[in-house]
PDB file of N, CA and C in Angstrom:
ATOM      1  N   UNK A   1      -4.227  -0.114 -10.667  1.00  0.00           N
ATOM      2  CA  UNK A   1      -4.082  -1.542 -10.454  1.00  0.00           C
ATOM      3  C   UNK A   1      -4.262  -1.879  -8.975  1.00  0.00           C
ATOM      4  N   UNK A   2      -4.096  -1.219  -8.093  1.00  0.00           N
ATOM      5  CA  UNK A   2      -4.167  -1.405  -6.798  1.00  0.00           C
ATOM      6  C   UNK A   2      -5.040  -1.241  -5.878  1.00  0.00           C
ATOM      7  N   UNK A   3      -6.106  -0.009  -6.938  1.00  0.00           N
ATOM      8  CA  UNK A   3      -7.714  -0.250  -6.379  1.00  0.00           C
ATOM      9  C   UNK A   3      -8.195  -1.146  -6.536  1.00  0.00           C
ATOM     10  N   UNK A   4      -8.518  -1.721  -7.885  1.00  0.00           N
ATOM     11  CA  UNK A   4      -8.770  -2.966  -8.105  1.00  0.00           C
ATOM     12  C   UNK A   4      -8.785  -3.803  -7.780  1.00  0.00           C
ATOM     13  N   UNK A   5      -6.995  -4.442  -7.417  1.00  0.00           N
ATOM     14  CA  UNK A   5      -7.103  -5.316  -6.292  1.00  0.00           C
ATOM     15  C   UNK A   5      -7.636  -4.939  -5.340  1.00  0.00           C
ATOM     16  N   UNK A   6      -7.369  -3.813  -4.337  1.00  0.00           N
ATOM     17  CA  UNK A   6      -8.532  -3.923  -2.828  1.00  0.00           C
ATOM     18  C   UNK A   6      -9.855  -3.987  -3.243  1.00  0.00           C
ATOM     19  N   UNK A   7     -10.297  -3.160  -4.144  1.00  0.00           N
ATOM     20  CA  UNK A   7     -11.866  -3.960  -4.255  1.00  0.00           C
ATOM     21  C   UNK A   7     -12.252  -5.022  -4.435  1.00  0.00           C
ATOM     22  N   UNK A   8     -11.377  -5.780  -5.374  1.00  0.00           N
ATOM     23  CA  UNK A   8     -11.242  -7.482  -5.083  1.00  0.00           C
ATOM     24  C   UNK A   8     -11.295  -8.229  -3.838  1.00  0.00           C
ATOM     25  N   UNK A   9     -10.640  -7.695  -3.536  1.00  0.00           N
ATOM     26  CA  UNK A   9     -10.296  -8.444  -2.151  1.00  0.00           C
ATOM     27  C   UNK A   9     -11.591  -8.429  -1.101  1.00  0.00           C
ATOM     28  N   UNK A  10     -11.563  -6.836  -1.253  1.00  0.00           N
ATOM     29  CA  UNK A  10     -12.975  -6.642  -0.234  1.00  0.00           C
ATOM     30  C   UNK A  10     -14.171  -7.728  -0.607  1.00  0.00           C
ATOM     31  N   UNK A  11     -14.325  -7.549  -2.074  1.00  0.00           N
ATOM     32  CA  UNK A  11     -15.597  -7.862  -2.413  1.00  0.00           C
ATOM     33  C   UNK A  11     -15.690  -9.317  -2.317  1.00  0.00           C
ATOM     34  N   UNK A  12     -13.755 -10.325  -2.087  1.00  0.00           N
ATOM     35  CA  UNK A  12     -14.645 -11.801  -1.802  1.00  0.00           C
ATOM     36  C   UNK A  12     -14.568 -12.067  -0.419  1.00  0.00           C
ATOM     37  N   UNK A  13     -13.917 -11.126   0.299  1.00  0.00           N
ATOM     38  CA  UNK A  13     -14.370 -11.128   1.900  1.00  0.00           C
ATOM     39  C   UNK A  13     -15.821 -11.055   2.415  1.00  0.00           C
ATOM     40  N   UNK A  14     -16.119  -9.789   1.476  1.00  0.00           N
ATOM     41  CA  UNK A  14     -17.942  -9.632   1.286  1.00  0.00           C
ATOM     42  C   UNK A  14     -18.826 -10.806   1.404  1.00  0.00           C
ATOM     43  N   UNK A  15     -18.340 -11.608  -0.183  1.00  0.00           N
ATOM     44  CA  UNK A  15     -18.597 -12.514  -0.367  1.00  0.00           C
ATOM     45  C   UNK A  15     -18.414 -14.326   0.912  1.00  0.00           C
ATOM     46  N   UNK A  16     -17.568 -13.652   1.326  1.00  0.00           N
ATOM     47  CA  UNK A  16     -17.696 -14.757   2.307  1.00  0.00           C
ATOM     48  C   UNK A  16     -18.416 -14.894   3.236  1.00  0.00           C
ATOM     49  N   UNK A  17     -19.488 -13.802   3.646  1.00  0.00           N
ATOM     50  CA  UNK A  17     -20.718 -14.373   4.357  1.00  0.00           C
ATOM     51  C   UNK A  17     -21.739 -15.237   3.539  1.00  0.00           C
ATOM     52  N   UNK A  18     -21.317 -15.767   2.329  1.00  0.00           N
ATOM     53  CA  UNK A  18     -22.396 -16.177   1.568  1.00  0.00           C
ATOM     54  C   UNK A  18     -21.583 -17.574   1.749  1.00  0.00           C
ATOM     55  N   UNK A  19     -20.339 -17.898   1.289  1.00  0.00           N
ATOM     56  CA  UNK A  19     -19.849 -18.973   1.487  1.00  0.00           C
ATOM     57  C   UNK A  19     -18.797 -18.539   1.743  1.00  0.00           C
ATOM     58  N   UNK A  20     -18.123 -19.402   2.676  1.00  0.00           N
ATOM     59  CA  UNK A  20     -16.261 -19.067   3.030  1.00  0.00           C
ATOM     60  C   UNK A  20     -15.584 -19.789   2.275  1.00  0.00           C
ATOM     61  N   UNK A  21     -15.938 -20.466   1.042  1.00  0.00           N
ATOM     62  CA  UNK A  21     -14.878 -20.596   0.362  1.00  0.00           C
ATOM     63  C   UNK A  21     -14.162 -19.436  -0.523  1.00  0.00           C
ATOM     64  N   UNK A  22     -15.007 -18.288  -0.807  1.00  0.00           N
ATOM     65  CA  UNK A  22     -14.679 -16.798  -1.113  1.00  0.00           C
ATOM     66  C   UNK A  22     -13.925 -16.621   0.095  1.00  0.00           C
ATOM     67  N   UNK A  23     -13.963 -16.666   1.589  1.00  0.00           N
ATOM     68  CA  UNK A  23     -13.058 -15.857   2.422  1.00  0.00           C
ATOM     69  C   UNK A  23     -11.527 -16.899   1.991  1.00  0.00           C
ATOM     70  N   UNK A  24     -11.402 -17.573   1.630  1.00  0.00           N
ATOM     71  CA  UNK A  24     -10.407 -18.630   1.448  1.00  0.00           C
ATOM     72  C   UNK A  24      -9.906 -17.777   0.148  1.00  0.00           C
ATOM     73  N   UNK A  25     -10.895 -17.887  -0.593  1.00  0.00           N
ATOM     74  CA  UNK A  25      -9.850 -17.159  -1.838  1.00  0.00           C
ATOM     75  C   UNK A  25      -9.648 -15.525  -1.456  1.00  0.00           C
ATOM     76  N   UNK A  26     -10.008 -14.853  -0.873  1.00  0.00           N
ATOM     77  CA  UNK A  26     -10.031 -13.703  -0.734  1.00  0.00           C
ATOM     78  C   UNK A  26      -8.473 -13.737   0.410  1.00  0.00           C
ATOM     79  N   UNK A  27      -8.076 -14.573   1.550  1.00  0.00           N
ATOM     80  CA  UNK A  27      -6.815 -14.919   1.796  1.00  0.00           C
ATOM     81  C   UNK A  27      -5.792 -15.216   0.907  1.00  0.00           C
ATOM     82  N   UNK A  28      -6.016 -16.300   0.293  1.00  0.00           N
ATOM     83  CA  UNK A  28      -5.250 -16.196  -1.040  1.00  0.00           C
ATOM     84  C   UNK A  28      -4.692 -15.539  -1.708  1.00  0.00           C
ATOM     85  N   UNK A  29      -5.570 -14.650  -2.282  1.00  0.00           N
ATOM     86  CA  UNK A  29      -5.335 -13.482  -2.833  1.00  0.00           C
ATOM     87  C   UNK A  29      -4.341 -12.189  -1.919  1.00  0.00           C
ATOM     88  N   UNK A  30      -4.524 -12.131  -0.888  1.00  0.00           N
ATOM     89  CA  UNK A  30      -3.824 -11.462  -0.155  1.00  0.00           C
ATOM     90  C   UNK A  30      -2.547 -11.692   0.068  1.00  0.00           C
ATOM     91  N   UNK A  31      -2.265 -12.925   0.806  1.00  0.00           N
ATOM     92  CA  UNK A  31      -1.230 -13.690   0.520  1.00  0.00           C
ATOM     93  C   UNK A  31      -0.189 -13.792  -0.881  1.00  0.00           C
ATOM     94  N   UNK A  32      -1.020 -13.414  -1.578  1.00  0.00           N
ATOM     95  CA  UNK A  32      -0.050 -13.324  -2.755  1.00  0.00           C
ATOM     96  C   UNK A  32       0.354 -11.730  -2.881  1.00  0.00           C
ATOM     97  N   UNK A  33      -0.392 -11.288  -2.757  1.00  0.00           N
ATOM     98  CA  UNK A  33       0.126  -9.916  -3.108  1.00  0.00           C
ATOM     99  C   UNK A  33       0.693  -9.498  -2.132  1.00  0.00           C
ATOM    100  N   UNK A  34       0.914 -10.083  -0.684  1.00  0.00           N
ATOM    101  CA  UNK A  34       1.889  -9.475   0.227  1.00  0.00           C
ATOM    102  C   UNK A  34       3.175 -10.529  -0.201  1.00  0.00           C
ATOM    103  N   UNK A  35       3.270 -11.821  -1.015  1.00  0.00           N
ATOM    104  CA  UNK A  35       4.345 -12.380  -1.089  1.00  0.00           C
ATOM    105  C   UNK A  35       4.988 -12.245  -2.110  1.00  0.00           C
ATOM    106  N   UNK A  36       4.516 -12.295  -3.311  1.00  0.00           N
ATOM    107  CA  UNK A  36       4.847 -12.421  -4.477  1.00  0.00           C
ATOM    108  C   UNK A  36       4.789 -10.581  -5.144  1.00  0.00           C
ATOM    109  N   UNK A  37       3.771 -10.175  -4.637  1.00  0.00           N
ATOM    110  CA  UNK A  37       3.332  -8.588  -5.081  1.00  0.00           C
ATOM    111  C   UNK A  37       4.371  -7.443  -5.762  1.00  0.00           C
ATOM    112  N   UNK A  38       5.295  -8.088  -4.679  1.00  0.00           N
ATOM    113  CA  UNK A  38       6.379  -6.693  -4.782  1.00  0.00           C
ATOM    114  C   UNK A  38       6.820  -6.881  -5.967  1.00  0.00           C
ATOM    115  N   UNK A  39       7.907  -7.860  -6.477  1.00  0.00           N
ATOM    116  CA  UNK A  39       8.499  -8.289  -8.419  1.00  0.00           C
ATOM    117  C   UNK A  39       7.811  -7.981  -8.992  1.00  0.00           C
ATOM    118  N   UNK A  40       6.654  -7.766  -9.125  1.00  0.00           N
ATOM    119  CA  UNK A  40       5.421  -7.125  -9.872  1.00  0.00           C
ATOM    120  C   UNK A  40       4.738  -6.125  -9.422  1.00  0.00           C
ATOM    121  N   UNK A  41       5.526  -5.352  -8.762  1.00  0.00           N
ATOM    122  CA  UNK A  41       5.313  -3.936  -8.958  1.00  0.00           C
ATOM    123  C   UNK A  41       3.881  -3.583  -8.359  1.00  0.00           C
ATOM    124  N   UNK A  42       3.331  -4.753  -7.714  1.00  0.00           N
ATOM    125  CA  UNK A  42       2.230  -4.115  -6.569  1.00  0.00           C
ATOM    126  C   UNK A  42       2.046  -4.281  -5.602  1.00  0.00           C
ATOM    127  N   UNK A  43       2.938  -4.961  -5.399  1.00  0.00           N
ATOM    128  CA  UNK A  43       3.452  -5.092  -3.424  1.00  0.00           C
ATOM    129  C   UNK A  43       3.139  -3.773  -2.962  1.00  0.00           C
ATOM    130  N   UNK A  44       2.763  -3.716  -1.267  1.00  0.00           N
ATOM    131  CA  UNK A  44       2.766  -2.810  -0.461  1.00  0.00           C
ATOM    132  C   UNK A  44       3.999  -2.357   0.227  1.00  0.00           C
ATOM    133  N   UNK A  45       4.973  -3.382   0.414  1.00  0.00           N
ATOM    134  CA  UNK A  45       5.890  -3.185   1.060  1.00  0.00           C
ATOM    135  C   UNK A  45       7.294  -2.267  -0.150  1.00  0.00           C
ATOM    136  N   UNK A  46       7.107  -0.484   0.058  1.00  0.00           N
ATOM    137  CA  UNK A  46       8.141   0.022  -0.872  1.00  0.00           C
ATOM    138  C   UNK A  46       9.435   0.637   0.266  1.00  0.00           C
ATOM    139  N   UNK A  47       9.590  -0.112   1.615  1.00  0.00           N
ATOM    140  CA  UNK A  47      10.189   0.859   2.648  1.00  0.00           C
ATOM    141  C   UNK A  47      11.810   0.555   1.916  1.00  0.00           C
ATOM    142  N   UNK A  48      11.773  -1.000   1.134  1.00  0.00           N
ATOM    143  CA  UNK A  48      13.395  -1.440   1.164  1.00  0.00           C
ATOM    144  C   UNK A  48      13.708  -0.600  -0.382  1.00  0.00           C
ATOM    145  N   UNK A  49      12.649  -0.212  -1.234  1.00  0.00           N
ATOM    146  CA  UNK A  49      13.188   1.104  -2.368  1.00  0.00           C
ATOM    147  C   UNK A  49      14.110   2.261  -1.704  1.00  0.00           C
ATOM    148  N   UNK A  50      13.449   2.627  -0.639  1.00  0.00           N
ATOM    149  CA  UNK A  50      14.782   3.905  -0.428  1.00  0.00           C
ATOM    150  C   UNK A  50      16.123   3.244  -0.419  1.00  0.00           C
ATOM    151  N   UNK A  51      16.174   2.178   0.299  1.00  0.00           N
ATOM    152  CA  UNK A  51      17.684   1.608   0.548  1.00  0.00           C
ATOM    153  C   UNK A  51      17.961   1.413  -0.762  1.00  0.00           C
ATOM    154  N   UNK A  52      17.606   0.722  -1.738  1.00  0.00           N
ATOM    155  CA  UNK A  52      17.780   0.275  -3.190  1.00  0.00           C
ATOM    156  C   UNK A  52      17.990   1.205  -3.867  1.00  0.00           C
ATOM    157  N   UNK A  53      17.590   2.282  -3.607  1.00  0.00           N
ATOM    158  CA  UNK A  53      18.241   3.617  -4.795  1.00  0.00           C
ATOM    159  C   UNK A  53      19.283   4.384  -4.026  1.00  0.00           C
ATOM    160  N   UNK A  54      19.232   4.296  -2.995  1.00  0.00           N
ATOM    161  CA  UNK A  54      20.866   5.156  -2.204  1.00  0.00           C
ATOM    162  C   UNK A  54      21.860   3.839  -2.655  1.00  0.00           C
ATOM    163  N   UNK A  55      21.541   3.134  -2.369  1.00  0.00           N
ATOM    164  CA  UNK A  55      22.804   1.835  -2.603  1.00  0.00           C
ATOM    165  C   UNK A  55      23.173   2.341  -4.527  1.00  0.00           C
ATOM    166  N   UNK A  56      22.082   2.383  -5.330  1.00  0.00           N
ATOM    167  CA  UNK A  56      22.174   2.583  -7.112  1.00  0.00           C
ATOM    168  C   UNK A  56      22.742   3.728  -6.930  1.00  0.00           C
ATOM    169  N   UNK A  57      22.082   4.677  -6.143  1.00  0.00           N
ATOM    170  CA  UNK A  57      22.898   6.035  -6.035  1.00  0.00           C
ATOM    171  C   UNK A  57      24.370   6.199  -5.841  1.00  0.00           C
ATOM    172  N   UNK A  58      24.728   5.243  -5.133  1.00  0.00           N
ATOM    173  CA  UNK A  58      26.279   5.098  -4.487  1.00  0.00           C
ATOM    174  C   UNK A  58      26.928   4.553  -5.723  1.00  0.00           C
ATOM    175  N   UNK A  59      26.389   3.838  -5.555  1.00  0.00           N
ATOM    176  CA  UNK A  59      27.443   2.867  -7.491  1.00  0.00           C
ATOM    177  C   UNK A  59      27.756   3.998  -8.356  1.00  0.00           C
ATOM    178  N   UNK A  60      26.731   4.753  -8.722  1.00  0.00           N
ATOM    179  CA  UNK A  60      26.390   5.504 -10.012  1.00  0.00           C
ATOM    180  C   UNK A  60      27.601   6.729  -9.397  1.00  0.00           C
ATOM    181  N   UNK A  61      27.383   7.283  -8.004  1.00  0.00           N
ATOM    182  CA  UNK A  61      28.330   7.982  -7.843  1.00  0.00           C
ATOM    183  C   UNK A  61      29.685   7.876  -7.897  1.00  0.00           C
ATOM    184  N   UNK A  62      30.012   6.280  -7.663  1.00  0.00           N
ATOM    185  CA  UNK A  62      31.508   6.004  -7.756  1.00  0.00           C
ATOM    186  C   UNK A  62      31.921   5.712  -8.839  1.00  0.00           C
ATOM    187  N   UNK A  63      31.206   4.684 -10.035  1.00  0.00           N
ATOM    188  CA  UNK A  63      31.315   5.082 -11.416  1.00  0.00           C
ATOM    189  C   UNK A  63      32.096   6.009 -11.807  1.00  0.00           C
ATOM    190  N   UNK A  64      31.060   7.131 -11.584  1.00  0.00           N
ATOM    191  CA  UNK A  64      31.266   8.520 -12.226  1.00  0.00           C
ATOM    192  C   UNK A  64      32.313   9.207 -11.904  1.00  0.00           C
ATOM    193  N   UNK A  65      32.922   8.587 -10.711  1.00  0.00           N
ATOM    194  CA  UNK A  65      33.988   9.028 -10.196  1.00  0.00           C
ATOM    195  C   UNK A  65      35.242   8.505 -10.570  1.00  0.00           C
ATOM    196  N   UNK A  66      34.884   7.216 -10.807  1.00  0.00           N
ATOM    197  CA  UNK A  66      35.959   6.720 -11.628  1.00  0.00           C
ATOM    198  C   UNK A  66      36.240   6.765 -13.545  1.00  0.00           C
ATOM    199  N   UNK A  67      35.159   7.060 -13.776  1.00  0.00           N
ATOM    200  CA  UNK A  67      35.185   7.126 -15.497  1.00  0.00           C
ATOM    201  C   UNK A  67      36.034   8.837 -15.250  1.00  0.00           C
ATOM    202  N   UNK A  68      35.682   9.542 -14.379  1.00  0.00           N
ATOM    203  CA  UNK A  68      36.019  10.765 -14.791  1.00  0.00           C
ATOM    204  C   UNK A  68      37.782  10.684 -14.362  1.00  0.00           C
ATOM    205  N   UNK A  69      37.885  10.151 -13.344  1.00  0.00           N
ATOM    206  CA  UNK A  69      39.540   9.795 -12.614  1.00  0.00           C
ATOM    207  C   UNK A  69      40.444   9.251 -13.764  1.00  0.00           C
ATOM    208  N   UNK A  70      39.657   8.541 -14.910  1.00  0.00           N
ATOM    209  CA  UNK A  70      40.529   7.451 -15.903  1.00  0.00           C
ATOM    210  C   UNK A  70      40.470   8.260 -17.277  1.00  0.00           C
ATOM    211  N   UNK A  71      39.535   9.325 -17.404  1.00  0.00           N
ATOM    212  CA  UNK A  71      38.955   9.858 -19.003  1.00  0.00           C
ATOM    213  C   UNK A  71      40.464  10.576 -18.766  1.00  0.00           C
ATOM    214  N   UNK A  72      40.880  10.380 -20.402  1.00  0.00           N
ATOM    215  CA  UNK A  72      41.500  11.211 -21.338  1.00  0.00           C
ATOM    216  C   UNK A  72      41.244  12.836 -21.100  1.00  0.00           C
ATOM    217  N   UNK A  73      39.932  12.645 -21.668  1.00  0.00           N
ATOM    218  CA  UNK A  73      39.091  14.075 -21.942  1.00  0.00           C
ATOM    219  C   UNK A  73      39.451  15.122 -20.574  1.00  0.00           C
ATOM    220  N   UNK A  74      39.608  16.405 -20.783  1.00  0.00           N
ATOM    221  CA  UNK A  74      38.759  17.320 -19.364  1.00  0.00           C
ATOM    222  C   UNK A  74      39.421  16.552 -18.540  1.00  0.00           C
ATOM    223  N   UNK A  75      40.424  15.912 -18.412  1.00  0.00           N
ATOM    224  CA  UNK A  75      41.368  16.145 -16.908  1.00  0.00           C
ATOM    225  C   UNK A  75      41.704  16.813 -15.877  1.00  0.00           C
ATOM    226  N   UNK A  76      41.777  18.043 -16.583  1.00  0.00           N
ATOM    227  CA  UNK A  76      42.092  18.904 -15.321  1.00  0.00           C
ATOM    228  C   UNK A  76      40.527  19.727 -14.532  1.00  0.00           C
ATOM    229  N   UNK A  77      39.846  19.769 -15.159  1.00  0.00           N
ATOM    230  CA  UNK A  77      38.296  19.883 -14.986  1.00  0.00           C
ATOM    231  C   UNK A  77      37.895  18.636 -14.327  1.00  0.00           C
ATOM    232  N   UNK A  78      38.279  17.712 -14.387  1.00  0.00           N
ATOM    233  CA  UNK A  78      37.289  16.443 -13.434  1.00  0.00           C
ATOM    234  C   UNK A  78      38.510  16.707 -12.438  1.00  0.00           C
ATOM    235  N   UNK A  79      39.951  16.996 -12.130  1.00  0.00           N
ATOM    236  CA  UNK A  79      40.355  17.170 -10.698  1.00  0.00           C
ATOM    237  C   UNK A  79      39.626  18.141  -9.985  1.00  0.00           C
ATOM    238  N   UNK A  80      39.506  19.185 -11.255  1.00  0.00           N
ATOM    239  CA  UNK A  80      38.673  20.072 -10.243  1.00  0.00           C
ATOM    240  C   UNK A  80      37.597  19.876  -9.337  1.00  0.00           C
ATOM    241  N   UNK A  81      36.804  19.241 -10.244  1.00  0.00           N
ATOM    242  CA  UNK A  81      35.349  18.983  -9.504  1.00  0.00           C
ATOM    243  C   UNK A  81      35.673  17.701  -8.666  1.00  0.00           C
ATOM    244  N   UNK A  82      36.580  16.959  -8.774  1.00  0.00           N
ATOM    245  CA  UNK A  82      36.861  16.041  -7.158  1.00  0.00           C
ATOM    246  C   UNK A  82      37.568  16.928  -6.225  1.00  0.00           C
ATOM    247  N   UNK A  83      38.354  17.876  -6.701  1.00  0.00           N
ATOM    248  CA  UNK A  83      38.628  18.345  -5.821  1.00  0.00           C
ATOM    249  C   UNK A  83      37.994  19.171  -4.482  1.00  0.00           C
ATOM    250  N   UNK A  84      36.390  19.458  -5.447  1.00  0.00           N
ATOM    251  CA  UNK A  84      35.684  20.625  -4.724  1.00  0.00           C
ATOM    252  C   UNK A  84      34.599  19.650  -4.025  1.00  0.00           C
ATOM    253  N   UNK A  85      34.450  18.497  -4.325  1.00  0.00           N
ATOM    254  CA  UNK A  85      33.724  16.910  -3.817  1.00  0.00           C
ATOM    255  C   UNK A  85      34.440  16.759  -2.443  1.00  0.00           C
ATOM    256  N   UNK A  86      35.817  16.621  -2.771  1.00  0.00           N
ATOM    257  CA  UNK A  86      36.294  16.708  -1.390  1.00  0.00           C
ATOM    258  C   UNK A  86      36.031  17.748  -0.006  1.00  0.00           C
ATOM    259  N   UNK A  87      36.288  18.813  -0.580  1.00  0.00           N
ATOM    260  CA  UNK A  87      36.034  20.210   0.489  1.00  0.00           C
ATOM    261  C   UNK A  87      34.326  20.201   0.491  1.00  0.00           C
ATOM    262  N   UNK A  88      33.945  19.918   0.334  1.00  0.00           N
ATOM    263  CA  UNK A  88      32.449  19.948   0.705  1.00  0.00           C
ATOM    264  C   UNK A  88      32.360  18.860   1.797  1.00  0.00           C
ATOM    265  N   UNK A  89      32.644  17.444   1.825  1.00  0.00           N
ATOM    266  CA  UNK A  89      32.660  16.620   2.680  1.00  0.00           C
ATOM    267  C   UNK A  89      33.247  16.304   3.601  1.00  0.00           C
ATOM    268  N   UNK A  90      34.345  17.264   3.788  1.00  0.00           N
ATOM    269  CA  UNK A  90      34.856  17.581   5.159  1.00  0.00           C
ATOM    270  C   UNK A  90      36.171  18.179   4.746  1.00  0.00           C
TER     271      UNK A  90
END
Protein backbone atom coordinates (compact mmCIF):
# COMPACT_ATOMS: atom_id res chain seq x y z
CA UNK A 1 0.00 0.00 0.00
CA UNK A 2 2.74 2.38 0.47
CA UNK A 3 4.49 1.86 -2.81
CA UNK A 4 1.63 2.69 -4.43
CA UNK A 5 1.05 5.63 -2.81
CA UNK A 6 4.74 6.98 -3.53
CA UNK A 7 4.32 6.07 -7.02
CA UNK A 8 1.26 8.09 -6.96
CA UNK A 9 2.54 10.77 -5.71
CA UNK A 10 5.63 10.78 -7.84
CA UNK A 11 3.75 10.23 -10.89
CA UNK A 12 1.38 13.52 -10.34
CA UNK A 13 4.44 15.54 -9.44
CA UNK A 14 5.67 14.07 -12.86
CA UNK A 15 2.68 15.06 -14.09
CA UNK A 16 2.94 18.52 -13.09
CA UNK A 17 5.24 19.66 -15.71
CA UNK A 18 2.35 19.11 -17.98
CA UNK A 19 -0.06 21.08 -15.83
CA UNK A 20 0.30 22.16 -12.10
CA UNK A 21 -2.90 21.45 -11.32
CA UNK A 22 -1.46 17.66 -10.88
CA UNK A 23 1.40 19.35 -8.65
CA UNK A 24 -1.66 20.70 -6.53
CA UNK A 25 -3.14 17.38 -6.29
CA UNK A 26 -0.01 15.59 -5.88
CA UNK A 27 0.39 18.17 -2.50
CA UNK A 28 -2.80 17.16 -1.54
CA UNK A 29 -2.26 13.95 -1.56
CA UNK A 30 0.73 14.27 0.57
CA UNK A 31 -0.77 16.34 2.94
CA UNK A 32 -3.11 13.83 3.66
CA UNK A 33 -1.12 11.09 4.20
CA UNK A 34 1.24 13.01 6.47
CA UNK A 35 -2.12 14.22 8.34
CA UNK A 36 -4.67 11.94 8.33
CA UNK A 37 -2.26 8.74 7.21
CA UNK A 38 -1.36 7.52 10.48
CA UNK A 39 -5.44 6.19 11.83
CA UNK A 40 -5.12 4.39 8.74
CA UNK A 41 -2.31 2.67 9.15
CA UNK A 42 -0.13 4.46 6.46
CA UNK A 43 1.25 7.29 8.00
CA UNK A 44 5.03 7.64 8.04
CA UNK A 45 5.28 8.91 11.28
CA UNK A 46 5.61 5.22 13.60
CA UNK A 47 8.31 6.98 16.23
CA UNK A 48 5.09 7.62 18.88
CA UNK A 49 4.29 3.36 18.46
CA UNK A 50 7.26 2.60 20.65
CA UNK A 51 5.87 4.92 23.37
CA UNK A 52 2.27 3.35 22.75
CA UNK A 53 3.27 -0.19 23.37
CA UNK A 54 5.66 0.41 26.52
CA UNK A 55 2.78 2.55 27.96
CA UNK A 56 0.16 -1.05 26.77
CA UNK A 57 3.10 -2.86 28.05
CA UNK A 58 2.95 -1.16 31.49
CA UNK A 59 -0.93 -1.58 31.92
CA UNK A 60 -0.78 -5.21 30.83
CA UNK A 61 2.07 -5.58 33.36
CA UNK A 62 0.20 -4.10 36.25
CA UNK A 63 -3.01 -5.91 35.41
CA UNK A 64 -1.28 -8.98 35.66
CA UNK A 65 0.00 -8.01 38.69
CA UNK A 66 -2.95 -7.31 40.14
CA UNK A 67 -5.31 -10.23 38.85
CA UNK A 68 -2.53 -12.43 40.22
CA UNK A 69 -2.29 -10.28 43.88
CA UNK A 70 -6.40 -10.80 44.08
CA UNK A 71 -6.72 -14.65 42.37
CA UNK A 72 -7.99 -17.26 44.69
CA UNK A 73 -6.05 -19.75 42.58
CA UNK A 74 -1.96 -20.37 43.03
CA UNK A 75 -1.48 -17.87 45.81
CA UNK A 76 1.37 -18.83 47.09
CA UNK A 77 2.99 -19.28 43.53
CA UNK A 78 2.00 -15.69 42.35
CA UNK A 79 3.87 -14.40 45.85
CA UNK A 80 6.45 -16.20 44.62
CA UNK A 81 6.89 -14.86 41.34
CA UNK A 82 6.32 -11.12 42.81
CA UNK A 83 8.49 -11.93 45.02
CA UNK A 84 11.36 -12.82 42.57
CA UNK A 85 9.90 -9.46 40.33
CA UNK A 86 11.02 -7.69 43.18
CA UNK A 87 14.77 -8.98 43.63
CA UNK A 88 15.43 -8.60 40.11
CA UNK A 89 14.58 -4.82 40.20
CA UNK A 90 16.59 -3.87 42.84
Amino acid sequence: MFVLLLILIVVLFGLGFVSPLWWVAGAVLVFGVFRYGRDRGVGWRRGSDVGEYRTYRDRRERQDRWDRRYSRQHRARWRREDRRDRERRG
